[in-house]
N, C-alpha and C. Protein backbone atom coordinates (compact mmCIF):
# COMPACT_ATOMS: atom_id res chain seq x y z
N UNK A 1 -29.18 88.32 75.03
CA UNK A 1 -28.08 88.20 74.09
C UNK A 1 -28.28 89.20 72.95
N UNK A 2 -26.96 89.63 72.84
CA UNK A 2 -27.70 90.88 71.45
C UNK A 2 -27.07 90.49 70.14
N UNK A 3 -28.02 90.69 69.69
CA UNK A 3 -28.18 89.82 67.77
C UNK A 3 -27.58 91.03 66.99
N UNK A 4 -26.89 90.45 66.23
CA UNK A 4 -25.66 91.46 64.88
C UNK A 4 -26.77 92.05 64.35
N UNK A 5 -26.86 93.20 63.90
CA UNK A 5 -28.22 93.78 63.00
C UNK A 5 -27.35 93.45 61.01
N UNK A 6 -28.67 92.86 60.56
CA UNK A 6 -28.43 92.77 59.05
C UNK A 6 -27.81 93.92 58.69
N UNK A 7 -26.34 93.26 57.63
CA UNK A 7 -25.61 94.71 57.58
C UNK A 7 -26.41 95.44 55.84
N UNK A 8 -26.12 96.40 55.90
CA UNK A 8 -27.05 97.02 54.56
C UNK A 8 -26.55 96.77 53.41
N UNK A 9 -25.43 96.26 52.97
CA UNK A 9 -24.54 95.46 52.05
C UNK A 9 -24.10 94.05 52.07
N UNK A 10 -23.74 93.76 50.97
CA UNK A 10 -23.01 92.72 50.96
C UNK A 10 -21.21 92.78 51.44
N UNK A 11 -21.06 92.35 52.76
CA UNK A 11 -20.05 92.68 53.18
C UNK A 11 -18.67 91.79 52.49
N UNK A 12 -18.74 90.34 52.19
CA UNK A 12 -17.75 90.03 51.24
C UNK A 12 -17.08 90.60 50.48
N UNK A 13 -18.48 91.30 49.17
CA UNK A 13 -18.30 91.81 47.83
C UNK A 13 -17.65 93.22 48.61
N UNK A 14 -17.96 94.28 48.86
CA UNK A 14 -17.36 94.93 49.38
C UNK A 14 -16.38 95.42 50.22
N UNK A 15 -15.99 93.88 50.96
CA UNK A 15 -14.29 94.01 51.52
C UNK A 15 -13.21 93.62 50.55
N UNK A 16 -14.16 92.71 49.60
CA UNK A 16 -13.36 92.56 47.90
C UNK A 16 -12.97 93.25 47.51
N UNK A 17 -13.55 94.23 47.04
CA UNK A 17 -13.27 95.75 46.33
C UNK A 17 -12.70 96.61 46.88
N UNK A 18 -12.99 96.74 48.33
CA UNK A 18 -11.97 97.87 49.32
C UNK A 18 -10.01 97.20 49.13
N UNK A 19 -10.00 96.01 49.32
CA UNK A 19 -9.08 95.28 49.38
C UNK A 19 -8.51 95.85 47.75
N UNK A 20 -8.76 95.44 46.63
CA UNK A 20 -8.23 95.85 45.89
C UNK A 20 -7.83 97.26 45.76
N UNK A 21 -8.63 98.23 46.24
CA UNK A 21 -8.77 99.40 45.85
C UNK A 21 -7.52 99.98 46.61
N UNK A 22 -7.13 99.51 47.91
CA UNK A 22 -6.63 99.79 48.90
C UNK A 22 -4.89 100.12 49.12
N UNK A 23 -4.71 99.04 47.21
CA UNK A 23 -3.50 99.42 47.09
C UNK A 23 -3.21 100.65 46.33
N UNK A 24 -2.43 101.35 47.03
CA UNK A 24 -1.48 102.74 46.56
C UNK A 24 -1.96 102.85 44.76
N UNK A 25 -1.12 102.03 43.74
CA UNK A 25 -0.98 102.23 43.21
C UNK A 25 -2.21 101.76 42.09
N UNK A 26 -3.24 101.05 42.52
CA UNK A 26 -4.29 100.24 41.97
C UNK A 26 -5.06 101.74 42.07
N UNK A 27 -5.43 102.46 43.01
CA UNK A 27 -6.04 103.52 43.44
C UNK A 27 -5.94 104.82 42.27
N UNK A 28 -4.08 105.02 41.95
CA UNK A 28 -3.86 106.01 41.13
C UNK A 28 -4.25 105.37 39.95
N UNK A 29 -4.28 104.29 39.58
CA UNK A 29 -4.79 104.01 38.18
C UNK A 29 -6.04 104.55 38.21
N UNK A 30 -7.02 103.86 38.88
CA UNK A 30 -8.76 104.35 38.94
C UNK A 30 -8.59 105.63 39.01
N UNK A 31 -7.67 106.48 39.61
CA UNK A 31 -7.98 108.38 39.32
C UNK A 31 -7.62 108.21 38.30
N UNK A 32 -6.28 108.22 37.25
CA UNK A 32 -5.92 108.60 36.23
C UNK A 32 -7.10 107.94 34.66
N UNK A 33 -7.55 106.54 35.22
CA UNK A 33 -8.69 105.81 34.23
C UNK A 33 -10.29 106.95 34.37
N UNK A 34 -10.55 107.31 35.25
CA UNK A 34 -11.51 108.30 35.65
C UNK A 34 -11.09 109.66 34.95
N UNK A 35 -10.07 109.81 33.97
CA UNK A 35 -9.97 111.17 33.11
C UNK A 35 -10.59 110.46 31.91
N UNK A 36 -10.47 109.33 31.86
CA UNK A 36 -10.94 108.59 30.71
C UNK A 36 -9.81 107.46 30.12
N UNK A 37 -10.36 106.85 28.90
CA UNK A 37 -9.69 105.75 28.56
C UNK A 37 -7.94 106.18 28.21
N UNK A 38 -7.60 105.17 28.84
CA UNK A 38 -5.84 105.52 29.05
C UNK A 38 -5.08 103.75 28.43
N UNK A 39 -4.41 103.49 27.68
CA UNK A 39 -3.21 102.75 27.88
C UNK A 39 -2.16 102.20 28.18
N UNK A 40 -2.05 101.32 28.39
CA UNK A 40 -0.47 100.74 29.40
C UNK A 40 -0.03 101.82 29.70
N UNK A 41 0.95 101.77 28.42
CA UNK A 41 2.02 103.01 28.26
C UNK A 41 1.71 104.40 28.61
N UNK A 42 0.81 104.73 28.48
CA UNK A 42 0.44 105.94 29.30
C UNK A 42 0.08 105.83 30.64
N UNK A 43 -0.35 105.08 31.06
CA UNK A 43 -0.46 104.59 32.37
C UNK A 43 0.89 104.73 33.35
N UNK A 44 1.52 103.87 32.61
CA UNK A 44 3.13 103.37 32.85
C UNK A 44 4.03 104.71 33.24
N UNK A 45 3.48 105.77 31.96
CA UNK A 45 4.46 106.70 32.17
C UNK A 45 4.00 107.93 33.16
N UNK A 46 2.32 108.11 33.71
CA UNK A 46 2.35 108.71 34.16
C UNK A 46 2.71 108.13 35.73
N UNK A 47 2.16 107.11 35.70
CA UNK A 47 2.83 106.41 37.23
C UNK A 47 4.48 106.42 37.57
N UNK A 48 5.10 106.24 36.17
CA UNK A 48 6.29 105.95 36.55
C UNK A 48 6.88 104.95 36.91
N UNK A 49 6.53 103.53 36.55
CA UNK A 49 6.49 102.36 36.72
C UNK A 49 6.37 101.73 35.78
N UNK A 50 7.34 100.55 35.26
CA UNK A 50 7.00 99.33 34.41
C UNK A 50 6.11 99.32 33.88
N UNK A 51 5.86 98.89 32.37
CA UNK A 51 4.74 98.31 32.23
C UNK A 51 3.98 96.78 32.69
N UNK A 52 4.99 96.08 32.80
CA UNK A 52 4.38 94.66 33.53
C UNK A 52 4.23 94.86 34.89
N UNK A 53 4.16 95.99 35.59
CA UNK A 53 3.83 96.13 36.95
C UNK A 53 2.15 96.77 36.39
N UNK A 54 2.69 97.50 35.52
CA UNK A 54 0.69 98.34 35.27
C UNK A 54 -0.01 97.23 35.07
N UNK A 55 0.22 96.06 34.04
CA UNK A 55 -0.29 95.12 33.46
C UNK A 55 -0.70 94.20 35.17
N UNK A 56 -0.17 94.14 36.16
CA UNK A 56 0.02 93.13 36.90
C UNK A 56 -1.48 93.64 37.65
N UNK A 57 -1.37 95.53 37.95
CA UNK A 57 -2.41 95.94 38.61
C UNK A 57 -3.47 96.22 38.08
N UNK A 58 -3.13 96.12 36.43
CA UNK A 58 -4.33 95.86 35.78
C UNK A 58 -5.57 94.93 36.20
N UNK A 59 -4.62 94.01 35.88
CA UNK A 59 -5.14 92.69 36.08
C UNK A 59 -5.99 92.34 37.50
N UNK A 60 -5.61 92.62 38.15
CA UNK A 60 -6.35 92.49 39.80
C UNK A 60 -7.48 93.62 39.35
N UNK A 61 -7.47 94.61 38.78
CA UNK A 61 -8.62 95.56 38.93
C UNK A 61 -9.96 95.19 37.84
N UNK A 62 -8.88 94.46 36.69
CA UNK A 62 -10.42 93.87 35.88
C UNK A 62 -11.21 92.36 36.73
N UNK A 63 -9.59 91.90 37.11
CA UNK A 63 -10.10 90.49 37.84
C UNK A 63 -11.73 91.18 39.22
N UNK A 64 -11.62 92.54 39.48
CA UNK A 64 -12.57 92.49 40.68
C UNK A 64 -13.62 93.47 39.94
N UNK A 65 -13.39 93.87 38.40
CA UNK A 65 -14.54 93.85 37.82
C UNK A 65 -15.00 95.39 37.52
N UNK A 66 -13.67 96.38 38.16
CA UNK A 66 -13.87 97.55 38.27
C UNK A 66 -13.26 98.26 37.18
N UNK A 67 -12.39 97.72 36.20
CA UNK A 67 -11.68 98.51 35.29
C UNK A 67 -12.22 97.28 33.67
N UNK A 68 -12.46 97.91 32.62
CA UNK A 68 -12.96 97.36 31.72
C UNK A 68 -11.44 97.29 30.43
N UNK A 69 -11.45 96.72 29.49
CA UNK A 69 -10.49 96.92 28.36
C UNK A 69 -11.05 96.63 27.01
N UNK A 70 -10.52 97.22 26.85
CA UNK A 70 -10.95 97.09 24.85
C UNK A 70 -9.59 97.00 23.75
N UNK A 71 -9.65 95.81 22.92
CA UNK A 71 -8.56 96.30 21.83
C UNK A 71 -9.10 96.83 20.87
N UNK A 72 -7.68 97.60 20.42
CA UNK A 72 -7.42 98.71 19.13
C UNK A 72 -8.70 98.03 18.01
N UNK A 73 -9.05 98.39 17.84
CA UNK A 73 -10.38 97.61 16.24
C UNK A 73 -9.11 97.98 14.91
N UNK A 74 -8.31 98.51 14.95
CA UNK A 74 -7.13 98.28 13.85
C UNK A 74 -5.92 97.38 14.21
N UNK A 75 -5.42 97.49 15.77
CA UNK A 75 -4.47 96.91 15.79
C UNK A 75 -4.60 96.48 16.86
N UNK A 76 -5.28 95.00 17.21
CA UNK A 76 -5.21 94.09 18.20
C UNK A 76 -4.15 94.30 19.53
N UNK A 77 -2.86 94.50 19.57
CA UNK A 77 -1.73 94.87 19.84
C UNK A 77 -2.27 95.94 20.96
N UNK A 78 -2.83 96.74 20.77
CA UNK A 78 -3.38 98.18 21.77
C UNK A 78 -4.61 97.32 22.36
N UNK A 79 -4.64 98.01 23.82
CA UNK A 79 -5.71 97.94 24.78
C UNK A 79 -5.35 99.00 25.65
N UNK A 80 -6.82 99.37 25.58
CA UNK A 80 -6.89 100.87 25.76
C UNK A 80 -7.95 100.33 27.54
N UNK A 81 -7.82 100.93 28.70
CA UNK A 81 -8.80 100.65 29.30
C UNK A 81 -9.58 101.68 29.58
N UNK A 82 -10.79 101.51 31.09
CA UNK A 82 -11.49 102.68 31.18
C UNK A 82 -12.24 102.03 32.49
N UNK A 83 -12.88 102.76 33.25
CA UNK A 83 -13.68 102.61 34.53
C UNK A 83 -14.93 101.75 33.91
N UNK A 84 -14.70 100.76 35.11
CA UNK A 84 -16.33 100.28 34.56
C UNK A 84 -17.67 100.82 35.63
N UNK A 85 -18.38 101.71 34.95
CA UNK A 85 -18.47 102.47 35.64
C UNK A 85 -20.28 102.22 36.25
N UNK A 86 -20.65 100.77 35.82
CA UNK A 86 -21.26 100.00 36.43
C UNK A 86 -21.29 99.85 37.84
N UNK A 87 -19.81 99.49 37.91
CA UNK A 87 -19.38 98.59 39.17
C UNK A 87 -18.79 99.17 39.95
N UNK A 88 -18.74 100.90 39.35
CA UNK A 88 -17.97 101.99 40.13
C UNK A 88 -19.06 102.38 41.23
N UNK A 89 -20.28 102.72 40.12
CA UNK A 89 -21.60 103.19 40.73
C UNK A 89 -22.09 102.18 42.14
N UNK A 90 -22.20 100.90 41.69
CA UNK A 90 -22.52 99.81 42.72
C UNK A 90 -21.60 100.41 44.20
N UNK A 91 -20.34 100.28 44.36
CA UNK A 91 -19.27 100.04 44.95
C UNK A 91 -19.71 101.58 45.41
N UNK A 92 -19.81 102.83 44.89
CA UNK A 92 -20.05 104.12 45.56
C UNK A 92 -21.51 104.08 46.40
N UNK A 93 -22.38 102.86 45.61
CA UNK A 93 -23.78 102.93 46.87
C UNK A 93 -23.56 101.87 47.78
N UNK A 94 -22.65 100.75 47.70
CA UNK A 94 -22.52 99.91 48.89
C UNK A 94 -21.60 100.72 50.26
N UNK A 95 -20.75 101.71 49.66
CA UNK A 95 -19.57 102.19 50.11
C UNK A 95 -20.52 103.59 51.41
N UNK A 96 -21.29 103.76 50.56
CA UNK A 96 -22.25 105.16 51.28
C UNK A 96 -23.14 104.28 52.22
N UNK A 97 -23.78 103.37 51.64
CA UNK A 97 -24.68 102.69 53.12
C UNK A 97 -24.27 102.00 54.10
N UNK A 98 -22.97 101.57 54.01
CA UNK A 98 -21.87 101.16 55.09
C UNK A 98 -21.51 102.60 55.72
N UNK A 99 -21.64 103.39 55.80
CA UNK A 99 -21.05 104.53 56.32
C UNK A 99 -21.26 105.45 56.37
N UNK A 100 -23.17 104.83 56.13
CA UNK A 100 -24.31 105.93 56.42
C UNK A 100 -24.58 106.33 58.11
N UNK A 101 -23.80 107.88 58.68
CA UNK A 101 -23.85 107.82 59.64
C UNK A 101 -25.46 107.70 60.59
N UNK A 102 -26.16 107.80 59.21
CA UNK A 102 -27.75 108.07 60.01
C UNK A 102 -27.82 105.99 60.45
N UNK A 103 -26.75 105.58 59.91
CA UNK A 103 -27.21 104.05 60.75
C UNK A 103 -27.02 104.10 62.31
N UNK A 104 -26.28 104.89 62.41
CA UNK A 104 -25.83 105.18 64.44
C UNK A 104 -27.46 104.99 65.31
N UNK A 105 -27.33 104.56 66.33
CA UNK A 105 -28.28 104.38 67.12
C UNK A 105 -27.65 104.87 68.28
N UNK A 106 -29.07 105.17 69.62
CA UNK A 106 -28.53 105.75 70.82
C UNK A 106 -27.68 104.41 71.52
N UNK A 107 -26.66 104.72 72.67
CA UNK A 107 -26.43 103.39 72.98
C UNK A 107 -27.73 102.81 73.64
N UNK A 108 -27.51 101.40 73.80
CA UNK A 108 -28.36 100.22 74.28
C UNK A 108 -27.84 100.20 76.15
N UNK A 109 -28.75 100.49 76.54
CA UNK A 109 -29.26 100.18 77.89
C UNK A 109 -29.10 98.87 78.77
N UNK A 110 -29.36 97.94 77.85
CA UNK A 110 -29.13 96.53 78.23
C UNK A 110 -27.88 95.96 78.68
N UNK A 111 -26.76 96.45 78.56
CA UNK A 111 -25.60 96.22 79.15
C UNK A 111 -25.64 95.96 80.53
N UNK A 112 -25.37 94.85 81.04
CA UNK A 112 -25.16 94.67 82.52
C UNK A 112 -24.08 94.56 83.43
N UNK A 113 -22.50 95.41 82.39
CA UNK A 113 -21.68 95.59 83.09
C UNK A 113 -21.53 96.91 83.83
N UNK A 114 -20.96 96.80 84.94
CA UNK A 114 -20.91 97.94 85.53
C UNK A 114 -20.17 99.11 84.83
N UNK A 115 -20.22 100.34 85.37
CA UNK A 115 -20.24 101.26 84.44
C UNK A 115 -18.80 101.95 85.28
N UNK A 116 -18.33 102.34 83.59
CA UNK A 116 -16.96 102.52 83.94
C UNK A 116 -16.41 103.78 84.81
N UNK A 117 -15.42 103.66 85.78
CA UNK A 117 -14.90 104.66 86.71
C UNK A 117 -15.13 105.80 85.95
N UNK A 118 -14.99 106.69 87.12
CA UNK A 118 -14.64 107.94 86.44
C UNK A 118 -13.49 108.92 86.47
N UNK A 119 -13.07 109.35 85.06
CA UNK A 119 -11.47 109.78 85.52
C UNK A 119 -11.53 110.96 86.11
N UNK A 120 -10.63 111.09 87.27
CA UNK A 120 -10.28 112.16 88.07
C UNK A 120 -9.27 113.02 87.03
């Protein structure tokens, strides 16, 4: 019987984060937050979209821990965000050892089905 090999990540936490990441527009935020700290409204306007839609994909991206916020220290009112770039770093080394091709092995021998035709 052949046994799953321990995967080199935490595969939950990391289908978590792919999942978020995965949407279109969650994605262009993290490029445009990766120029540096940006606001709704700038957000909004370079996307081209609502602000309670930015706010909505905000929200899923701090909820999974990857986008950070800060208010204005003068005017509460402003929140400015930015990469958390903690959890960027994590997520770029879980992301590389999942799809470290040096994990490939030769195939396994042990197979005892017969071996497939050959196409003419």
């Amino acid at each position: 019987m052949y046994t799953i090999p321990a995967a080199p990540v935490n595969m939950e936490k990391l289908a978590e984060a792919l999942q978020v990441v995965a949407e279109p527009t969650r994605l262009f935020i993290l490029h445009l937050l990766m120029e540096g700290f940006q606001c709704n409204c700038e957000l909004g306007e370079a996307l081209g979209v609502p602000a309670n839609l930015v706010s909505h994909h905000l929200r899923a991206l701090r909820e999974a821990g990857l986008v950070n916020v800060e208010r204005d220290a003068n005017d509460a009112r402003w929140a400015y965000y930015s990469v958390n770039a903690d959890a960027l770093e994590e997520l770029n080394r879980a992301y590389g050892a999942f799809f470290d091709l040096g994990r490939q092995r030769p195939r396994r021998k042990t197979c005892t089905l017969p071996a497939a035709p050959e196409k003419v």
